[in-house]
Protein backbone atom coordinates (compact mmCIF):
# COMPACT_ATOMS: atom_id res chain seq x y z
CA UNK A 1 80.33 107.87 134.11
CA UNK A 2 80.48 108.20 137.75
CA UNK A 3 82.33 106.37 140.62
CA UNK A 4 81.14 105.89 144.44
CA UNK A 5 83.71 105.18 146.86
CA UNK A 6 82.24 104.36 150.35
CA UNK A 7 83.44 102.58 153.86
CA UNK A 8 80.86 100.23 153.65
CA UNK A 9 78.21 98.36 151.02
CA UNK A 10 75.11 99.70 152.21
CA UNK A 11 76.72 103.43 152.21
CA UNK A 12 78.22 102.98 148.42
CA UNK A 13 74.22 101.81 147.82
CA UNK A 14 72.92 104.76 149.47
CA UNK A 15 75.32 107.04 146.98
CA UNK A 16 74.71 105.40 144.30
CA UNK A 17 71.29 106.12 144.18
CA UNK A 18 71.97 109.88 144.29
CA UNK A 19 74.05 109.99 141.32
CA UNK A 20 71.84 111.36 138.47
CA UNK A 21 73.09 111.41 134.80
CA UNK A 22 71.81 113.56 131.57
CA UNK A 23 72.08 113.12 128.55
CA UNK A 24 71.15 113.56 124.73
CA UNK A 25 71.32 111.26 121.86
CA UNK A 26 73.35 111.96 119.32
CA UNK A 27 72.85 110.85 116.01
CA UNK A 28 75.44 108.73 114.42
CA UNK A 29 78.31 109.86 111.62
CA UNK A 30 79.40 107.47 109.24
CA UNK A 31 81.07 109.29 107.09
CA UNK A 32 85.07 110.67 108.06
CA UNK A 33 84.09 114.30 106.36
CA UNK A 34 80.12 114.76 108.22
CA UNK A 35 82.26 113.75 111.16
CA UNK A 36 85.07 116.55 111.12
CA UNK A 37 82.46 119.40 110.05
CA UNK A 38 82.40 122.45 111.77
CA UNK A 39 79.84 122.21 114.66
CA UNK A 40 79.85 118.77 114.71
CA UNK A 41 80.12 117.24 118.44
């Protein structure tokens, strides 16, 4: 997640195009115990 606060539109735009996000999927735990495991993000 990321915010931009700017004086103006065009600067906010100009920001916001510099903000640059990673990430990793994750696969999915349906199950309360898989969920709570040890190493488990």
């Amino acid at each position: 997640m990321a915010i931009v606060i700017a004086d103006t539109l065009a600067e906010g735009r100009d920001a916001a195009e510099m903000v640059d996000a990673d990430y990793e999927v994750l696969s999915a735990n349906v199950h309360l115990d898989a969920a709570d495991a040890d190493g488990t993000p």
